[in-house]
N, C-alpha and C. Protein backbone atom coordinates (compact mmCIF):
# COMPACT_ATOMS: atom_id res chain seq x y z
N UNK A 1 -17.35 -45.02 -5.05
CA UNK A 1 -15.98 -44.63 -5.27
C UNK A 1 -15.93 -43.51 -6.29
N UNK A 2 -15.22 -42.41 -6.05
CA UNK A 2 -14.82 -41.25 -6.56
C UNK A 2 -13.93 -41.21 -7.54
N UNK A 3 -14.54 -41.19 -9.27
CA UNK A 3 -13.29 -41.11 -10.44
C UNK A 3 -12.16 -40.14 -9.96
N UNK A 4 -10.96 -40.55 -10.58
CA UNK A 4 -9.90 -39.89 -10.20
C UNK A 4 -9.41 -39.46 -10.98
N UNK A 5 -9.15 -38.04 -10.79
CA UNK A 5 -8.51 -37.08 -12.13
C UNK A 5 -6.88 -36.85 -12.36
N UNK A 6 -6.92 -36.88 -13.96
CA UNK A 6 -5.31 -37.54 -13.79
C UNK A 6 -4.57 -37.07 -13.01
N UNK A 7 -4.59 -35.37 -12.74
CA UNK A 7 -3.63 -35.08 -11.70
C UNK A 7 -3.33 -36.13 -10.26
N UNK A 8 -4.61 -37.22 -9.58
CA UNK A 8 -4.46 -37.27 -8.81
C UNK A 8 -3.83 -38.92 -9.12
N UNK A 9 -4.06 -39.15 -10.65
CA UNK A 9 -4.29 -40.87 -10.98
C UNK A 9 -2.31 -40.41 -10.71
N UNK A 10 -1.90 -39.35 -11.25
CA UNK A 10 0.00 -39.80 -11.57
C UNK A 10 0.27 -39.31 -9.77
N UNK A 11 -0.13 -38.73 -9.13
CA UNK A 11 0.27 -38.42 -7.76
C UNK A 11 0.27 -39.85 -7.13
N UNK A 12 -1.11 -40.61 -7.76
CA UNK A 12 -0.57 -41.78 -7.12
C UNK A 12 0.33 -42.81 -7.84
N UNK A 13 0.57 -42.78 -9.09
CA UNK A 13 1.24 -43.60 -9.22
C UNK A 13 2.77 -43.41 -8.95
N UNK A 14 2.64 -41.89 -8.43
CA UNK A 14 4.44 -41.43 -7.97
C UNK A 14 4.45 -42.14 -6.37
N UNK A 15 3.44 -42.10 -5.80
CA UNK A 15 3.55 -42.35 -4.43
C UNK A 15 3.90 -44.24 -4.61
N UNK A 16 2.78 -44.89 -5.45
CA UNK A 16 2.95 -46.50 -5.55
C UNK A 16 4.77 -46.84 -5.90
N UNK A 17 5.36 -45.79 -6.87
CA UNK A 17 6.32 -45.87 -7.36
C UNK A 17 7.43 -45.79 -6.26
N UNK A 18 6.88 -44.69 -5.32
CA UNK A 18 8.15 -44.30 -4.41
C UNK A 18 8.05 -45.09 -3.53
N UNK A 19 7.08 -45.88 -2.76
CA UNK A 19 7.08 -47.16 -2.00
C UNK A 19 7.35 -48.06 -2.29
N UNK A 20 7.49 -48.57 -3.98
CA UNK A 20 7.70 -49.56 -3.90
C UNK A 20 9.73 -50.11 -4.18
N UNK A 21 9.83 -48.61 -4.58
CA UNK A 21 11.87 -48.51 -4.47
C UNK A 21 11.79 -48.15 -3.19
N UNK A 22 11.19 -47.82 -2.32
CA UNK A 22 11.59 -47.51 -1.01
C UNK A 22 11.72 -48.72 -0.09
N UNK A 23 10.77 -49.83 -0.97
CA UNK A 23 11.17 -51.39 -0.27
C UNK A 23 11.87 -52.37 -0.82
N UNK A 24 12.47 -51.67 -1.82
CA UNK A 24 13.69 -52.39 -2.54
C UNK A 24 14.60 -52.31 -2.30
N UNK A 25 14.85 -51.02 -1.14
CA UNK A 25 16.33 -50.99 -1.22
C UNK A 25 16.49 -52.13 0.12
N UNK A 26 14.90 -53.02 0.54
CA UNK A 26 15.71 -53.54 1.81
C UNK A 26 15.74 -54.78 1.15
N UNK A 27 15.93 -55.08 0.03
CA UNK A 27 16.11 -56.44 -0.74
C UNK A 27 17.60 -56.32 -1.14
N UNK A 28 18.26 -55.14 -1.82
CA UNK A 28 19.47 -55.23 -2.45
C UNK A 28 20.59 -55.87 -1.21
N UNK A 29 20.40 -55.76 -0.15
CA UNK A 29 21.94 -56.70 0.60
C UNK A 29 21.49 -57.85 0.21
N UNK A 30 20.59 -58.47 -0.18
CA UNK A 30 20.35 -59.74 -0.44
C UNK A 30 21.03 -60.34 -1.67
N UNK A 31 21.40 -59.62 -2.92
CA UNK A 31 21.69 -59.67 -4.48
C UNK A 31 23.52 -59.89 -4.71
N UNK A 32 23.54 -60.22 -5.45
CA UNK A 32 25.18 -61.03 -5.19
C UNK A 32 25.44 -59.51 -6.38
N UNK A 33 26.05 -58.90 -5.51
CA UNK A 33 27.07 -57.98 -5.50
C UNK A 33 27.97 -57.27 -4.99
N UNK A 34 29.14 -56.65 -4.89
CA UNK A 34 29.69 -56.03 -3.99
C UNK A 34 29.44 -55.18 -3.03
N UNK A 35 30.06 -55.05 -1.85
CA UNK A 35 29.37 -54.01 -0.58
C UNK A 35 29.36 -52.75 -1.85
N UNK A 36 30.48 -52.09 -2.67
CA UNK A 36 30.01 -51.07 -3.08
C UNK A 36 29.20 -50.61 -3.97
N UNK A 37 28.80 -51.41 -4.60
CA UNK A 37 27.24 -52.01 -5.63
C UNK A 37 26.50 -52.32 -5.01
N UNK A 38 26.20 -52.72 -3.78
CA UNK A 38 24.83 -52.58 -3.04
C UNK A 38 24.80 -51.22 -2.08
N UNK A 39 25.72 -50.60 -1.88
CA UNK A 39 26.03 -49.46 -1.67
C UNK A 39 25.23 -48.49 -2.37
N UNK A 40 25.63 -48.24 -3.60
CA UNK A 40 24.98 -47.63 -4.72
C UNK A 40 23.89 -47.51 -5.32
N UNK A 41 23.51 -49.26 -4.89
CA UNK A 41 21.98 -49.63 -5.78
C UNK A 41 21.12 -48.88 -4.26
N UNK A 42 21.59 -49.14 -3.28
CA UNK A 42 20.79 -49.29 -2.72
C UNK A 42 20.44 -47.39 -2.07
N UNK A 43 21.68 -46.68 -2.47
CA UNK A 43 21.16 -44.66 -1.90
C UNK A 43 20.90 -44.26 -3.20
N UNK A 44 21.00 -45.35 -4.50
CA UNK A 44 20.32 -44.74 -5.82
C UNK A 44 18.58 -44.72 -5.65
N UNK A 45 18.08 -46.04 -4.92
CA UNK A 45 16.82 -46.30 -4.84
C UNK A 45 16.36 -45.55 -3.61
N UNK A 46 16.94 -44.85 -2.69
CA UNK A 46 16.64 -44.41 -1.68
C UNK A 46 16.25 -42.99 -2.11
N UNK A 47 17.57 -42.53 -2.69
CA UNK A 47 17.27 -41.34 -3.52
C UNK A 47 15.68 -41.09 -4.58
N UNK A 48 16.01 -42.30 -5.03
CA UNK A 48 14.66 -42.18 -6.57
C UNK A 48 13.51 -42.37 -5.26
N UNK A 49 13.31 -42.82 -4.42
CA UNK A 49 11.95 -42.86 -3.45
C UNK A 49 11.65 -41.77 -3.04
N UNK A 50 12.71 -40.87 -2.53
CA UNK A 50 12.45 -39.36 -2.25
C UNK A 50 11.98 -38.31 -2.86
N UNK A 51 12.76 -38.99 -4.11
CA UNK A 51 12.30 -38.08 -5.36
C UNK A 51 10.75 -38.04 -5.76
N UNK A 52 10.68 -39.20 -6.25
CA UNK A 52 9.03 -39.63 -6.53
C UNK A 52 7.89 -39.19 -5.40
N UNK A 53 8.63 -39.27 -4.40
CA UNK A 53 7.84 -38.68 -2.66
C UNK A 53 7.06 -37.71 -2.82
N UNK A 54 8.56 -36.35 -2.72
CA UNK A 54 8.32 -35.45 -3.19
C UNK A 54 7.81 -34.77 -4.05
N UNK A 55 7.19 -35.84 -5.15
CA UNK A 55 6.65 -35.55 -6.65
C UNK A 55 5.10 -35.60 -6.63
N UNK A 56 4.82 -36.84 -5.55
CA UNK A 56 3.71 -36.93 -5.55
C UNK A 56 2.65 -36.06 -4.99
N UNK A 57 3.58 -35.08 -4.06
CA UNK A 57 2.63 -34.80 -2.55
C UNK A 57 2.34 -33.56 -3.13
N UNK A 58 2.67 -32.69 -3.99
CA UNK A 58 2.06 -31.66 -4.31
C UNK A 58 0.56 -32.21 -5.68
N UNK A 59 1.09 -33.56 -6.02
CA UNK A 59 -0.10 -33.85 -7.53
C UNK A 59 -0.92 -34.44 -6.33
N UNK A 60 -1.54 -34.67 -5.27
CA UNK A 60 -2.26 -35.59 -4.32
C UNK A 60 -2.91 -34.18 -3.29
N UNK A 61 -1.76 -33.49 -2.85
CA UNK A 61 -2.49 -32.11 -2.84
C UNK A 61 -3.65 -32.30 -1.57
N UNK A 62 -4.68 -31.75 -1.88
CA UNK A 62 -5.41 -31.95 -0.86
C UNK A 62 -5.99 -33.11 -0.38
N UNK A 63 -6.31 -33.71 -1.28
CA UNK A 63 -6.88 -35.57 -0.72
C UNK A 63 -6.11 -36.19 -0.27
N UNK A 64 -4.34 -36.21 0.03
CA UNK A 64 -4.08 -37.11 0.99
C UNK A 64 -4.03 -36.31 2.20
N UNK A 65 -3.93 -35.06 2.03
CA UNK A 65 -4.36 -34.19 3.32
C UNK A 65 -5.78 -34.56 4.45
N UNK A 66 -6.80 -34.97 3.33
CA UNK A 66 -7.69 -35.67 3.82
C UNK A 66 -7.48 -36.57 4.46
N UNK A 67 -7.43 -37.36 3.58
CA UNK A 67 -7.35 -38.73 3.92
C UNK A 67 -6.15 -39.63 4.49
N UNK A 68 -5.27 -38.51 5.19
CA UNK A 68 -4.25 -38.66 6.36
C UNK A 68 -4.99 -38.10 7.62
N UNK A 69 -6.10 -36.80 7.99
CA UNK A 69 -7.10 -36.49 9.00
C UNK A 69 -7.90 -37.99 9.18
N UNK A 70 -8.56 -38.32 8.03
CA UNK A 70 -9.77 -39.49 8.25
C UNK A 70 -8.78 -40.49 9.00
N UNK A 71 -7.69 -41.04 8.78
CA UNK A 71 -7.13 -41.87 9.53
C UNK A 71 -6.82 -41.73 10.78
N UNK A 72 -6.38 -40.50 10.95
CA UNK A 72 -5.36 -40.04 12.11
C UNK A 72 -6.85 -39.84 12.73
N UNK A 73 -8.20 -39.78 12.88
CA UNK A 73 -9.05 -39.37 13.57
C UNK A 73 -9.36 -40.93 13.47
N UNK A 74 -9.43 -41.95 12.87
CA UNK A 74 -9.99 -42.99 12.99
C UNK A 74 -9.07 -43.93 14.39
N UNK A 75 -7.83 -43.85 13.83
CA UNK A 75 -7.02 -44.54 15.13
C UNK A 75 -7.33 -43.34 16.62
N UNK A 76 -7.66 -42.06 16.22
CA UNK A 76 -7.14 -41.53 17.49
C UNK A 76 -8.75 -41.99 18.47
N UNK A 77 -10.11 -42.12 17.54
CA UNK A 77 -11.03 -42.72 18.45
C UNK A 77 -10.92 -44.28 18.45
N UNK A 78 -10.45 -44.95 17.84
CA UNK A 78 -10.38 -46.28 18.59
C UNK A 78 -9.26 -46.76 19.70
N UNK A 79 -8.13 -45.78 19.87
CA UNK A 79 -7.27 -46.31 20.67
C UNK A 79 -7.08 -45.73 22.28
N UNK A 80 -7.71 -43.74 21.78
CA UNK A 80 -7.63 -42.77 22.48
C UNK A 80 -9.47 -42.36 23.24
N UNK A 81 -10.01 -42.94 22.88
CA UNK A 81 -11.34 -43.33 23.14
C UNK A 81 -11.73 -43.21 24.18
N UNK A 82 -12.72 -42.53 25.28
CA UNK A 82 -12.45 -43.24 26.85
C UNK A 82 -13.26 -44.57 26.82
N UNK A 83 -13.62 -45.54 27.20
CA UNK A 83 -14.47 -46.51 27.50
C UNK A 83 -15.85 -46.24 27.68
N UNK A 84 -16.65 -47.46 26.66
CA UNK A 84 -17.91 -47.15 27.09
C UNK A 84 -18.68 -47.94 28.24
């Protein structure tokens, strides 16, 4: 495993950050508050996920560039494969 340099340690912790308000906002209809307080909580957290999104993908830069190919080539030979 490859040390990670801070640029890439806060890219990810913007990305951990923005996924993890990005799955909060499907908890807030759950929270005893008004439709327009879950309204709010919930395009405030939608918003802050975008934000952080967007924050991360230039500090991550080329390695998730990578390591979105390594995947996208990993599913495309196990699914797109011909038979052996």
């Amino acid at each position: 495993m490859t040390k990670m340099t801070p640029r890439q340690a806060l890219g990810a912790f913007f990305f951990l950050l923005s996924s993890l308000s990005w799955l909060a906002v499907f908890v807030v209809p759950f929270l005893d508050l008004s439709n327009s307080e879950k309204l709010a909580a919930a395009g405030s957290l939608y918003l802050f996920s975008q934000v952080t999104w967007y924050i991360s993908l230039p500090l991550l830069g080329k390695e998730i560039i990578r390591y979105s190919k390594q995947l996208w080539a990993a599913f495309k030979n196990r699914f797109f494969s011909p038979p052996k």
